[in-house]
N, C-alpha and C. Protein backbone atom coordinates (compact mmCIF):
# COMPACT_ATOMS: atom_id res chain seq x y z
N UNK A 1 -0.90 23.34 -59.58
CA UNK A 1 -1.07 24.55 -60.35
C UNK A 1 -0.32 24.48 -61.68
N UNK A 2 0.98 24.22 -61.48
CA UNK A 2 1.60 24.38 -62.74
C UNK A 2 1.82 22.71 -63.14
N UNK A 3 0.99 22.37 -63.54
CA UNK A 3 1.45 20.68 -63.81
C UNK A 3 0.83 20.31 -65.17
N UNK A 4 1.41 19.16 -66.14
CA UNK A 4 1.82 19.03 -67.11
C UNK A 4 0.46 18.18 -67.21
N UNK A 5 -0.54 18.66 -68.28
CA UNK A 5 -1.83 17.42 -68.67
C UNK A 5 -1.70 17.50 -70.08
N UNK A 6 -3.27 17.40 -70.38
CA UNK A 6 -3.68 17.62 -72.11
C UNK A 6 -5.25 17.67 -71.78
N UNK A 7 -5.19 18.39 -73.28
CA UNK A 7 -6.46 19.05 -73.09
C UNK A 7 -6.45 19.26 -74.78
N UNK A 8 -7.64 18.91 -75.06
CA UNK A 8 -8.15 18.80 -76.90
C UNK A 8 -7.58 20.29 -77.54
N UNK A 9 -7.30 20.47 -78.26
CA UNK A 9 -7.01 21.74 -78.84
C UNK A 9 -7.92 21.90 -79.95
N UNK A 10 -9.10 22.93 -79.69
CA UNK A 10 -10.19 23.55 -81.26
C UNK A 10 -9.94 23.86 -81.87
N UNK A 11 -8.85 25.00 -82.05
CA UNK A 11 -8.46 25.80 -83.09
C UNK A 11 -7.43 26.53 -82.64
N UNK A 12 -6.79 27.46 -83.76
CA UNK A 12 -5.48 28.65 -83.52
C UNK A 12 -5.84 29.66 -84.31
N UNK A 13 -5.83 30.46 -83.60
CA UNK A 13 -5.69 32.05 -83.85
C UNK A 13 -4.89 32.50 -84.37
N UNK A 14 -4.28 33.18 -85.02
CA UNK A 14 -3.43 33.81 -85.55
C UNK A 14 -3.73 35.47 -85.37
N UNK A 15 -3.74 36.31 -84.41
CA UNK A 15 -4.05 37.50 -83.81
C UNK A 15 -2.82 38.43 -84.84
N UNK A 16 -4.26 39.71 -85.50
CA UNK A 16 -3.34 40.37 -86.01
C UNK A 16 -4.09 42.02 -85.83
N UNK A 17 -3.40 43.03 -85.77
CA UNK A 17 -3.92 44.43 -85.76
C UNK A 17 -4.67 44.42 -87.10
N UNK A 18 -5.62 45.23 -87.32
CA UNK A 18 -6.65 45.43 -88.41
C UNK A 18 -7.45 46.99 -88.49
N UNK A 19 -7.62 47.14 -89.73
CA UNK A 19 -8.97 48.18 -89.38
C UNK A 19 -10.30 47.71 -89.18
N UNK A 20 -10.23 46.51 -89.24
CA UNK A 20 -11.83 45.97 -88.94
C UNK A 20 -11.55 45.00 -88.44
N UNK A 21 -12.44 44.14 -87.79
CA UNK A 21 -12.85 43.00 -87.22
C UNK A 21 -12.93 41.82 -88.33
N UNK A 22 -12.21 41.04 -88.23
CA UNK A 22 -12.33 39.48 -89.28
C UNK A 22 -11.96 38.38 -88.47
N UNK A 23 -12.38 37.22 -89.18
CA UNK A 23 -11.55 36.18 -88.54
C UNK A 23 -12.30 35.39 -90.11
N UNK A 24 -10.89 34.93 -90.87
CA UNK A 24 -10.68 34.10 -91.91
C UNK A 24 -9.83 33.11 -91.69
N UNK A 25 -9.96 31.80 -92.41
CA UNK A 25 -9.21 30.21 -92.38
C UNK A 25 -8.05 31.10 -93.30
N UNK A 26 -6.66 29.99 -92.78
CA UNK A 26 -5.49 30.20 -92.99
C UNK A 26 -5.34 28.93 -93.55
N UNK A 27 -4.93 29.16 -94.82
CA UNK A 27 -4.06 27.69 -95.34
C UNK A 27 -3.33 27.05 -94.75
N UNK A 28 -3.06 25.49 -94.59
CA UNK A 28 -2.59 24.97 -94.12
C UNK A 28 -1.19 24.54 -94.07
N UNK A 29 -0.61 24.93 -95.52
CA UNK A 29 0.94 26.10 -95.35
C UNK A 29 1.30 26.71 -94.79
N UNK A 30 0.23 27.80 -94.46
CA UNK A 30 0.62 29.24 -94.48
C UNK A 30 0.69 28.98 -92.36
N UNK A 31 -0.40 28.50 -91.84
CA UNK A 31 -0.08 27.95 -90.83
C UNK A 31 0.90 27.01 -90.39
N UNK A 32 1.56 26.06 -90.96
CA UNK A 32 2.53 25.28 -90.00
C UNK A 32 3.79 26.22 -90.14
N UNK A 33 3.80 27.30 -90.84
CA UNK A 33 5.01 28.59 -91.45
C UNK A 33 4.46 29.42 -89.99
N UNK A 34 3.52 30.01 -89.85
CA UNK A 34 3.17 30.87 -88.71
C UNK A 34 3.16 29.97 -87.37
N UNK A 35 3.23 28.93 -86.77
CA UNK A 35 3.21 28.53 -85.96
C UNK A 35 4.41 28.00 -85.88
N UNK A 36 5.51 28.19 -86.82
CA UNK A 36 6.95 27.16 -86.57
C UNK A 36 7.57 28.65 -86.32
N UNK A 37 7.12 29.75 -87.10
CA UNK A 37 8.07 30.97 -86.64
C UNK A 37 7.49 31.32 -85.09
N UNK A 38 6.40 30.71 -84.35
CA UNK A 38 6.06 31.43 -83.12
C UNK A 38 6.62 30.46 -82.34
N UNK A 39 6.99 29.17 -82.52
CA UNK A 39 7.76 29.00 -81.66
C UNK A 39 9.36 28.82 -81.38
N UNK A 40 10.09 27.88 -80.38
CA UNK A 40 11.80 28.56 -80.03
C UNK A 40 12.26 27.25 -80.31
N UNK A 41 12.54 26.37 -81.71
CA UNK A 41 13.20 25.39 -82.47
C UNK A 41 14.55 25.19 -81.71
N UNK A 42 15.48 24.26 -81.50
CA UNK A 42 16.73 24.51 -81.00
C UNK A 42 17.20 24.30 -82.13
N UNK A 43 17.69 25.25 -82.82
CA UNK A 43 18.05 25.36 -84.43
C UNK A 43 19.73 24.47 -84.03
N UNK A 44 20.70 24.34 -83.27
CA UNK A 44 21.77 23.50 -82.78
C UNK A 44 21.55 22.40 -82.80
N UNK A 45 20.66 21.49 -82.35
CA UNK A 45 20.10 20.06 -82.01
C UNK A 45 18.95 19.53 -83.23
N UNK A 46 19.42 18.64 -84.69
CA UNK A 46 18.44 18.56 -85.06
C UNK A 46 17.34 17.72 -84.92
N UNK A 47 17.64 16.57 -84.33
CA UNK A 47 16.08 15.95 -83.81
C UNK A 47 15.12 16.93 -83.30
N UNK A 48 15.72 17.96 -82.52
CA UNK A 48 14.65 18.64 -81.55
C UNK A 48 14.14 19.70 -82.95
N UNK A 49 14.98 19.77 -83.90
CA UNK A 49 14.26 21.16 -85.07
C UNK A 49 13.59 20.16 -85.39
N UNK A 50 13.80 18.90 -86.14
CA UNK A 50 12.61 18.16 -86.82
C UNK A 50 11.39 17.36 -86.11
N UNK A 51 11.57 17.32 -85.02
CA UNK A 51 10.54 17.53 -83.68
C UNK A 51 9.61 18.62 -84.17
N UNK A 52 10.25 19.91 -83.98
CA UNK A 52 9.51 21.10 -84.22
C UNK A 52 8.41 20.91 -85.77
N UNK A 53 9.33 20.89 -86.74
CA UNK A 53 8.76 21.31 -87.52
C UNK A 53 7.56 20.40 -87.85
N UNK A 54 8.11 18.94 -87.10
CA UNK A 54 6.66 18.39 -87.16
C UNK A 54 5.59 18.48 -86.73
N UNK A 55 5.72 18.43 -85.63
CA UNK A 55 4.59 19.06 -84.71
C UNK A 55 3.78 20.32 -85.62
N UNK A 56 4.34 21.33 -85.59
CA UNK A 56 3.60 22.43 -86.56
C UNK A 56 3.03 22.35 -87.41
N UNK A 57 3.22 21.18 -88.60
CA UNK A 57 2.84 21.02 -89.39
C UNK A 57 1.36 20.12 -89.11
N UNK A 58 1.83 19.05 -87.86
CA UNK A 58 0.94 17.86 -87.31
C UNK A 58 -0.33 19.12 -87.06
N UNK A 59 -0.40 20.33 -86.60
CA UNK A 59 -1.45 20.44 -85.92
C UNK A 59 -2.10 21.53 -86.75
N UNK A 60 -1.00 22.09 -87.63
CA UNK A 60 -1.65 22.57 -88.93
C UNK A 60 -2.62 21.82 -90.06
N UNK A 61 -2.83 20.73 -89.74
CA UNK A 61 -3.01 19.85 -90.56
C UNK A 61 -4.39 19.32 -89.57
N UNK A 62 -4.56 19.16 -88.35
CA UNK A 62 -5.62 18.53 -87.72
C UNK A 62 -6.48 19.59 -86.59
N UNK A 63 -5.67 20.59 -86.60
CA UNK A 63 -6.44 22.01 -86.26
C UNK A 63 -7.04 22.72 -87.30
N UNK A 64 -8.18 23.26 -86.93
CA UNK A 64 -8.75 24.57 -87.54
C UNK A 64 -7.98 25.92 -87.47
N UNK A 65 -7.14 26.27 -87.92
CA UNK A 65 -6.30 27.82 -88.13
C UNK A 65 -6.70 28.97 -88.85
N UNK A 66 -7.08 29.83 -87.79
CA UNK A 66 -7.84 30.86 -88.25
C UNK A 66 -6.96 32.59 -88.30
N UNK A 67 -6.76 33.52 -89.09
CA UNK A 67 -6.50 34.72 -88.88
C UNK A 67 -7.98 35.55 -88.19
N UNK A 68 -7.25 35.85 -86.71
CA UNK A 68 -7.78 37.29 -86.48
C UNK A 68 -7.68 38.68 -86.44
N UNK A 69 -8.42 39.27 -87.35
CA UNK A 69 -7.77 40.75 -87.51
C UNK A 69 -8.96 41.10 -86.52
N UNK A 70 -7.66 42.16 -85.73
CA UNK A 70 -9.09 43.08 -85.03
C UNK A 70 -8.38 44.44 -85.04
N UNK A 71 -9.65 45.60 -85.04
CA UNK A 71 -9.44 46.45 -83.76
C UNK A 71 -8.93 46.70 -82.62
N UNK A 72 -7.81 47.69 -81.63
CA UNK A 72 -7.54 47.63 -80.30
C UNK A 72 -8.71 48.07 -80.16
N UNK A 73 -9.82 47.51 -79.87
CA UNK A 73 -10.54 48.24 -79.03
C UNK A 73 -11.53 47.07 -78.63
N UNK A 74 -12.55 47.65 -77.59
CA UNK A 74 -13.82 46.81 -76.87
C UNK A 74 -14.26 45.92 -78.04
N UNK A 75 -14.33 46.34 -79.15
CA UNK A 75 -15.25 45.60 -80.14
C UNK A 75 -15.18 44.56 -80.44
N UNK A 76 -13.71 44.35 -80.37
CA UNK A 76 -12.84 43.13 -81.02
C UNK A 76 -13.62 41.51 -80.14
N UNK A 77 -13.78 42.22 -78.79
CA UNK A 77 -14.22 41.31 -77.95
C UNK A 77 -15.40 40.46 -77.97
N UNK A 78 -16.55 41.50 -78.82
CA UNK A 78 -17.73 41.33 -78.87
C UNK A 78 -17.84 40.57 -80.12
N UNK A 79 -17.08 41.26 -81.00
CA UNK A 79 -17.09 40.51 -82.28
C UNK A 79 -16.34 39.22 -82.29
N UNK A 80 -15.64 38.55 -81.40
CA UNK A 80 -14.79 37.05 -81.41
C UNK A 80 -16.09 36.17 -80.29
N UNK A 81 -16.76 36.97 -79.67
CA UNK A 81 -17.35 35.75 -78.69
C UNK A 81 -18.63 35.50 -79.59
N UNK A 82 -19.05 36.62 -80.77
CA UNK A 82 -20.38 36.17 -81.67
C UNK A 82 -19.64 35.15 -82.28
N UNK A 83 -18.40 35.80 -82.84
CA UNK A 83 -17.69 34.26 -83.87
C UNK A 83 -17.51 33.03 -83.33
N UNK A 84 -17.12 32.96 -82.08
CA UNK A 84 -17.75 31.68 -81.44
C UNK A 84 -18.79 31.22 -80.98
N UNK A 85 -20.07 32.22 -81.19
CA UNK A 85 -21.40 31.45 -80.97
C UNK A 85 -21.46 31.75 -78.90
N UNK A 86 -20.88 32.57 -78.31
CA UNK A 86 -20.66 32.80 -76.87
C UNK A 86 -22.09 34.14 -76.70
């Protein structure tokens, strides 16, 4: 159940409250910045920060990074599974 594989990664979300429904590409700056602040760096140990910041950048760079603004509501749902073609 809980065991350690890999599995291709498509894309990243970037989930945000909205008055409407969007989903727009995120620069590839602006993503390895939003994905290094979401994750827990051991800012004490620096191999493990420059670990981090690579990685973030590595997948900012070979991922598709997308902002989603939505709605709380049902819609949001309907409108992300058309954006994926579901």
């Amino acid at each position: 159940m809980a065991e350690n594989g890999r599995a291709q990664l498509g894309g990243v979300f970037f989930i945000r409250h909205a008055a409407r429904n969007y989903v727009e590409p995120v620069p590839k700056a602006q993503a390895a910045t939003e994905l290094f602040r979401a994750c827990f760096p051991t800012f004490w140990y620096r191999p493990g920060m420059e670990f981090a910041l690579e990685f973030c950048i590595r997948i900012a760079n070979e991922v598709p990074c997308k902002a989603f603004g939505f709605r709380p509501d049902e819609s949001a749902v309907d409108f992300l599974l058309g954006e994926l073609g579901e």
